[in-house]
N, C-alpha and C. Protein backbone atom coordinates (compact mmCIF):
# COMPACT_ATOMS: atom_id res chain seq x y z
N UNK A 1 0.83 -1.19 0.00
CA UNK A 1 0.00 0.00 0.00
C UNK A 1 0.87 1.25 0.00
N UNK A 2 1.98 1.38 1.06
CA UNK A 2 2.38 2.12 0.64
C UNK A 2 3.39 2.74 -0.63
N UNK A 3 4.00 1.22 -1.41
CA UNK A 3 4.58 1.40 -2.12
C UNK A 3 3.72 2.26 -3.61
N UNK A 4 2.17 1.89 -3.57
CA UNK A 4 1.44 2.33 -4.70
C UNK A 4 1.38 3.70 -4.01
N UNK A 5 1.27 4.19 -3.08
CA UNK A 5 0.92 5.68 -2.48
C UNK A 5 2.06 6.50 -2.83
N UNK A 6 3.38 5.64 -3.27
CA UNK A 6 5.03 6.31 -3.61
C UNK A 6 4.91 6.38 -4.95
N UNK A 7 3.94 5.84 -5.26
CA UNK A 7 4.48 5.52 -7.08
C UNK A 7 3.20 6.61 -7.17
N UNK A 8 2.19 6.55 -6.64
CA UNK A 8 1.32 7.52 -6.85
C UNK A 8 1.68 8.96 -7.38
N UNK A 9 2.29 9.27 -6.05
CA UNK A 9 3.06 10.87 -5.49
C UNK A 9 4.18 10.81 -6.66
N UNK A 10 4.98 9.88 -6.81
CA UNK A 10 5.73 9.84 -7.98
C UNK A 10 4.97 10.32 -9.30
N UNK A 11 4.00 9.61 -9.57
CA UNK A 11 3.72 10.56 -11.05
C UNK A 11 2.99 11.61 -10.54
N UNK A 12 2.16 12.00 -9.67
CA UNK A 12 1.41 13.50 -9.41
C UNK A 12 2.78 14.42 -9.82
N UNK A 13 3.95 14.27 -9.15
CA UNK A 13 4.91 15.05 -9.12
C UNK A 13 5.51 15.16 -10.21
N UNK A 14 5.52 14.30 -11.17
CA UNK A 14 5.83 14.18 -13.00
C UNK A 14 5.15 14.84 -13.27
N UNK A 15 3.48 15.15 -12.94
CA UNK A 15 2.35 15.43 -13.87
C UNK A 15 2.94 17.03 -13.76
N UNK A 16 2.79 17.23 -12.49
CA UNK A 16 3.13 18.83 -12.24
C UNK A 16 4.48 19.49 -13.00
N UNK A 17 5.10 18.60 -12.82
CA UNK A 17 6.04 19.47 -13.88
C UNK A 17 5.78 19.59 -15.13
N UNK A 18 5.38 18.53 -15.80
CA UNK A 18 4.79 18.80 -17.13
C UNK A 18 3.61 19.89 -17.34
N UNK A 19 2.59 19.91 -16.26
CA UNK A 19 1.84 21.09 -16.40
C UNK A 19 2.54 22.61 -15.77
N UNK A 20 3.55 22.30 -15.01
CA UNK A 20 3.85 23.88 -14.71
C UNK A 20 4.79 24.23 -16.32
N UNK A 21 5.66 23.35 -16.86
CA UNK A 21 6.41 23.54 -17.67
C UNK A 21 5.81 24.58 -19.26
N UNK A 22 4.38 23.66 -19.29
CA UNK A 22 3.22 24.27 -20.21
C UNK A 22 2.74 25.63 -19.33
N UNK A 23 2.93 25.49 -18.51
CA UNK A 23 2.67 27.01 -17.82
C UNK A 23 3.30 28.10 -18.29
N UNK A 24 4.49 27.60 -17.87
CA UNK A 24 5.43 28.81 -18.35
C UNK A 24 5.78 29.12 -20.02
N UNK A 25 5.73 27.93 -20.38
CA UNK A 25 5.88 28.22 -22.16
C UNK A 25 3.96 28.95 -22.24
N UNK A 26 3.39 28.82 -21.68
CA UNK A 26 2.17 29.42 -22.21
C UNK A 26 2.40 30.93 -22.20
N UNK A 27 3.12 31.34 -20.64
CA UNK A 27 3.25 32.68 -20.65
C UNK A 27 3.93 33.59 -21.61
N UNK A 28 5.07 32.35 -22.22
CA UNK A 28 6.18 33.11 -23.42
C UNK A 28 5.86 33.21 -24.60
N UNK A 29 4.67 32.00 -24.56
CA UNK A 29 3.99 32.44 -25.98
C UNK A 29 4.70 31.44 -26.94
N UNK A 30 5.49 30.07 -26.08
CA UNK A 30 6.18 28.75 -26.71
C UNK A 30 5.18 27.81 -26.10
N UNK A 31 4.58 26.63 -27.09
CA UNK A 31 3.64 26.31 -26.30
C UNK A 31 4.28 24.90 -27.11
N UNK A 32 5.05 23.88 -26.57
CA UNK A 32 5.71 22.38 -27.15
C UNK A 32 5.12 21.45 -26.26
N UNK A 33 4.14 21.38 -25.35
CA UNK A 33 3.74 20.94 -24.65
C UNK A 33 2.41 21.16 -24.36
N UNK A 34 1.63 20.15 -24.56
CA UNK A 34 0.12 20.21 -24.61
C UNK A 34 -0.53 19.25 -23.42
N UNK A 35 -1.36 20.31 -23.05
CA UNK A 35 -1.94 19.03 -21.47
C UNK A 35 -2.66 17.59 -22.28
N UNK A 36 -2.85 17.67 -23.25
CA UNK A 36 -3.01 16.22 -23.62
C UNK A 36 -1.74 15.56 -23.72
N UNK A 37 -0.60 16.04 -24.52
CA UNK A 37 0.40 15.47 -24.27
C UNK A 37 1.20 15.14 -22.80
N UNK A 38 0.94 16.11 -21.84
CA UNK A 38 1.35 15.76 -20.40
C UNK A 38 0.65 14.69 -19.97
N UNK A 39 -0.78 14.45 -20.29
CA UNK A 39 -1.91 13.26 -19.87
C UNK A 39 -1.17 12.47 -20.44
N UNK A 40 -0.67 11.79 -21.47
CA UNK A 40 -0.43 10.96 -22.42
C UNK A 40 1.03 10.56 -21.46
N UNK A 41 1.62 11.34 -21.50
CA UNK A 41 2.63 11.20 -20.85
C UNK A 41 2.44 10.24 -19.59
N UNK A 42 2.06 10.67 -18.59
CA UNK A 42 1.43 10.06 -17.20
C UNK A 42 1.15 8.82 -17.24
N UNK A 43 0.33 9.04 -18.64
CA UNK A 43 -0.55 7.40 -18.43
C UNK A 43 0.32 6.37 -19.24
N UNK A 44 1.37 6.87 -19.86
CA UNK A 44 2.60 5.97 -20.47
C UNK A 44 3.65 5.30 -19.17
N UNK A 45 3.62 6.66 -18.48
CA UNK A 45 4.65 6.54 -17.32
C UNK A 45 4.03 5.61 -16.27
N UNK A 46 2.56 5.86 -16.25
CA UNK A 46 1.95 4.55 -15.27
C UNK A 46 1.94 3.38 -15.82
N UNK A 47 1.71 3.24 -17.06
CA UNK A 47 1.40 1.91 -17.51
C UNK A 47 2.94 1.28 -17.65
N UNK A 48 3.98 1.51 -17.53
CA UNK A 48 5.22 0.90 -17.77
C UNK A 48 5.40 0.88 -15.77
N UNK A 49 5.16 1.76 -14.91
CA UNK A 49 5.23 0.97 -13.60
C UNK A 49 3.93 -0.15 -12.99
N UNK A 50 2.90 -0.27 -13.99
CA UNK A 50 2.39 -1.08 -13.42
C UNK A 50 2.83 -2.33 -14.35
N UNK A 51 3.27 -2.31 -15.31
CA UNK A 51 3.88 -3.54 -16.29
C UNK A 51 4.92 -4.31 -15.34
N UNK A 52 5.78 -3.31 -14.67
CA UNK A 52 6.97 -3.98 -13.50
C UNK A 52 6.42 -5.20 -12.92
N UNK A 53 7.52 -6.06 -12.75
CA UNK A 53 7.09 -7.09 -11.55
C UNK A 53 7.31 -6.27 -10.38
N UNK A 54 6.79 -6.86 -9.08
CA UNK A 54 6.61 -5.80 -7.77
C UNK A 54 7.41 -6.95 -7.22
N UNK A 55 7.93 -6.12 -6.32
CA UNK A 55 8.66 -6.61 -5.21
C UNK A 55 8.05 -8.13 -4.53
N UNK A 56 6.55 -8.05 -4.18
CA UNK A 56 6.32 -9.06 -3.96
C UNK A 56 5.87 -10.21 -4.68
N UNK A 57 6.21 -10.25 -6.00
CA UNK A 57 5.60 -11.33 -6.76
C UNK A 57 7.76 -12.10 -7.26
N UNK A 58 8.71 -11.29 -6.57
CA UNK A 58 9.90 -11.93 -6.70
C UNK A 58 10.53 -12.17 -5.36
N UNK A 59 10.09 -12.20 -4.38
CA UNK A 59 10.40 -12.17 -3.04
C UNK A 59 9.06 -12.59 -2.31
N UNK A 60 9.84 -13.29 -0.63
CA UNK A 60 9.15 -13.23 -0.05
C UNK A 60 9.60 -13.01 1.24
N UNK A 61 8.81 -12.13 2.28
CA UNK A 61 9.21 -11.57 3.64
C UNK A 61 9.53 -12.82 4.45
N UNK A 62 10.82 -12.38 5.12
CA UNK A 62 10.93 -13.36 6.33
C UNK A 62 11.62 -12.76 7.53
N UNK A 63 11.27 -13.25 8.75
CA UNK A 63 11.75 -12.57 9.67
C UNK A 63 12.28 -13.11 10.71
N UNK A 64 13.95 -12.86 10.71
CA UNK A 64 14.82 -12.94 11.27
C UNK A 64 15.66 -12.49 12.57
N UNK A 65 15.71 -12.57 13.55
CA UNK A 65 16.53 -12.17 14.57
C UNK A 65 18.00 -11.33 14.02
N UNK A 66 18.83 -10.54 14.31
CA UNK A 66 20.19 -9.79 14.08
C UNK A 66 20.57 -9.11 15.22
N UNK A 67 21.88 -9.05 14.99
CA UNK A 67 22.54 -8.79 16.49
C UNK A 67 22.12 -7.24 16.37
N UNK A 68 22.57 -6.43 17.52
CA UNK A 68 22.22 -5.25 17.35
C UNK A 68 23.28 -4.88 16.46
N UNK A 69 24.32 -5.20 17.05
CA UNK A 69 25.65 -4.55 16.43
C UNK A 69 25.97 -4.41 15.07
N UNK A 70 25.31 -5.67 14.75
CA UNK A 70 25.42 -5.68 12.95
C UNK A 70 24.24 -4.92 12.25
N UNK A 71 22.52 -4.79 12.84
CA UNK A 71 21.86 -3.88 12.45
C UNK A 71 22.34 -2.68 12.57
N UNK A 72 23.10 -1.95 13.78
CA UNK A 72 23.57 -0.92 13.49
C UNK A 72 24.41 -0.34 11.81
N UNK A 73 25.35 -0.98 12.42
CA UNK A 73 26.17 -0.99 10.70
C UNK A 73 25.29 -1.31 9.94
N UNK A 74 23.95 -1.90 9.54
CA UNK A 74 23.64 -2.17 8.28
C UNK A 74 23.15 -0.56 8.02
N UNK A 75 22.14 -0.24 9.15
CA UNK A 75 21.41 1.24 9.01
C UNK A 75 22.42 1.88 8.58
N UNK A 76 23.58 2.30 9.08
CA UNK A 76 24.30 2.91 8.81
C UNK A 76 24.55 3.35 7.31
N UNK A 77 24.82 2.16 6.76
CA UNK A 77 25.39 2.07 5.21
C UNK A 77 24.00 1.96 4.26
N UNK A 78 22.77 1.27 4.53
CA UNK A 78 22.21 2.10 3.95
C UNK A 78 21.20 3.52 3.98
N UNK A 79 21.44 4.11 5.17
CA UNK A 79 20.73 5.44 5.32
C UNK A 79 20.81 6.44 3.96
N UNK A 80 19.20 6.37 3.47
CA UNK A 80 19.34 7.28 2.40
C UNK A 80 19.11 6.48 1.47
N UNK A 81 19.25 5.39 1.57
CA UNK A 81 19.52 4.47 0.04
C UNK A 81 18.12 3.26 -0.06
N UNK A 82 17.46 3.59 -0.49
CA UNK A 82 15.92 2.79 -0.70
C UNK A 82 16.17 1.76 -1.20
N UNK A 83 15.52 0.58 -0.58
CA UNK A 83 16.20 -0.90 -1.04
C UNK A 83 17.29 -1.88 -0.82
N UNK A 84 18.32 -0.94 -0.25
CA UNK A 84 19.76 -1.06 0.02
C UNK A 84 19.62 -2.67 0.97
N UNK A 85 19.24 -2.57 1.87
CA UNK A 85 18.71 -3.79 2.68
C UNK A 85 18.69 -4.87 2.37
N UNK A 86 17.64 -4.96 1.78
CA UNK A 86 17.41 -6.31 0.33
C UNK A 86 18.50 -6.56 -0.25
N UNK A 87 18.81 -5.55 -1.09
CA UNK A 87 19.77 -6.19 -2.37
C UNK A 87 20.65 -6.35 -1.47
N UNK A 88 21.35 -6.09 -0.02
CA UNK A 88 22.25 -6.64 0.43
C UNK A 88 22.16 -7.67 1.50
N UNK A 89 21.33 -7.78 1.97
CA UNK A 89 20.83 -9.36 2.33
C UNK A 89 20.79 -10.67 1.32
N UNK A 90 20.07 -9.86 0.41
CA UNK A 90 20.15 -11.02 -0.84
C UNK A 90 21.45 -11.51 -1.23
N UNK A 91 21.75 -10.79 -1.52
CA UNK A 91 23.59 -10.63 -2.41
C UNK A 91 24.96 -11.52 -0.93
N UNK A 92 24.24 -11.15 0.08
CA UNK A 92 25.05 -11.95 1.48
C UNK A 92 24.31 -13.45 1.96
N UNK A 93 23.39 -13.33 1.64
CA UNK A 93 22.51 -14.85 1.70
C UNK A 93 23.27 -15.71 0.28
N UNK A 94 23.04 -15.15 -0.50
CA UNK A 94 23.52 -15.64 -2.31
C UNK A 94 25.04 -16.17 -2.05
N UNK A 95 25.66 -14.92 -1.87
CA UNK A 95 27.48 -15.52 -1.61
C UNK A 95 27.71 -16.83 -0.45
N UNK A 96 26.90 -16.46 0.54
CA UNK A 96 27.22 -17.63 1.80
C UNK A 96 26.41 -18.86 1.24
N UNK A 97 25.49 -19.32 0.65
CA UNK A 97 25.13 -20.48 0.03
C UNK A 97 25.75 -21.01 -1.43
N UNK A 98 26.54 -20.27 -2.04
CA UNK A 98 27.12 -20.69 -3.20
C UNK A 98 28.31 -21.29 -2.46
N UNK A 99 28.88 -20.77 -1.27
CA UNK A 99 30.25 -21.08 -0.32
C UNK A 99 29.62 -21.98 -0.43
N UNK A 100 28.41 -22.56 0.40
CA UNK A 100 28.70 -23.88 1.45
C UNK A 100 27.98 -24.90 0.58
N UNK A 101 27.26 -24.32 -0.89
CA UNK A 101 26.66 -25.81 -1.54
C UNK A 101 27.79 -26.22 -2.37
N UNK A 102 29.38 -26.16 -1.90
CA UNK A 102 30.12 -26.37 -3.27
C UNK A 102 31.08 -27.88 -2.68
């Protein structure tokens, strides 16, 4: 839910630029940008994030115990970085089972 409420705000915030952008070319009297074309736009830009596979149709949640010490350092390294978590759990789960199935 909240990931569709991000992708939401994500294109509102596309849309607006495309309509402030026609704003301002309206005022100059350059007009390369048409609110049908900004619509068109949007609904291109939605239909290629809802085409995505989602997170949960390639994964699945599990929940694990971690020392503090090592959650610390993980926050650490990825603060700021969306996803960071995953792809590095994954990528440290991935390396330690290729070790030990060999």
């Amino acid at each position: 839910m909240a990931e569709q409420n991000e992708e939401l705000i994500s294109l509102l915030k596309q849309l607006n630029k495309q309509l402030g952008r026609h704003k301002e070319e309206s005022k100059t009297g350059i007009n390369n940008t048409t609110f049908k074309d900004a619509k068109q736009s949007v609904l291109n830009m939605y239909e290629e994030k809802t085409k995505r596979k989602k997170v949960e149709d390639t994964h699945i949640k599990r929940t694990y115990y971690i020392e503090r010490e090592l959650d610390k350092r993980l926050n650490k390294l990825a603060k700021g970085k969306r996803g960071f978590k995953t792809m590095f759990m994954n990528k440290a789960i991935e390396s330690l089972l290729d070790e030990m199935e060999k």
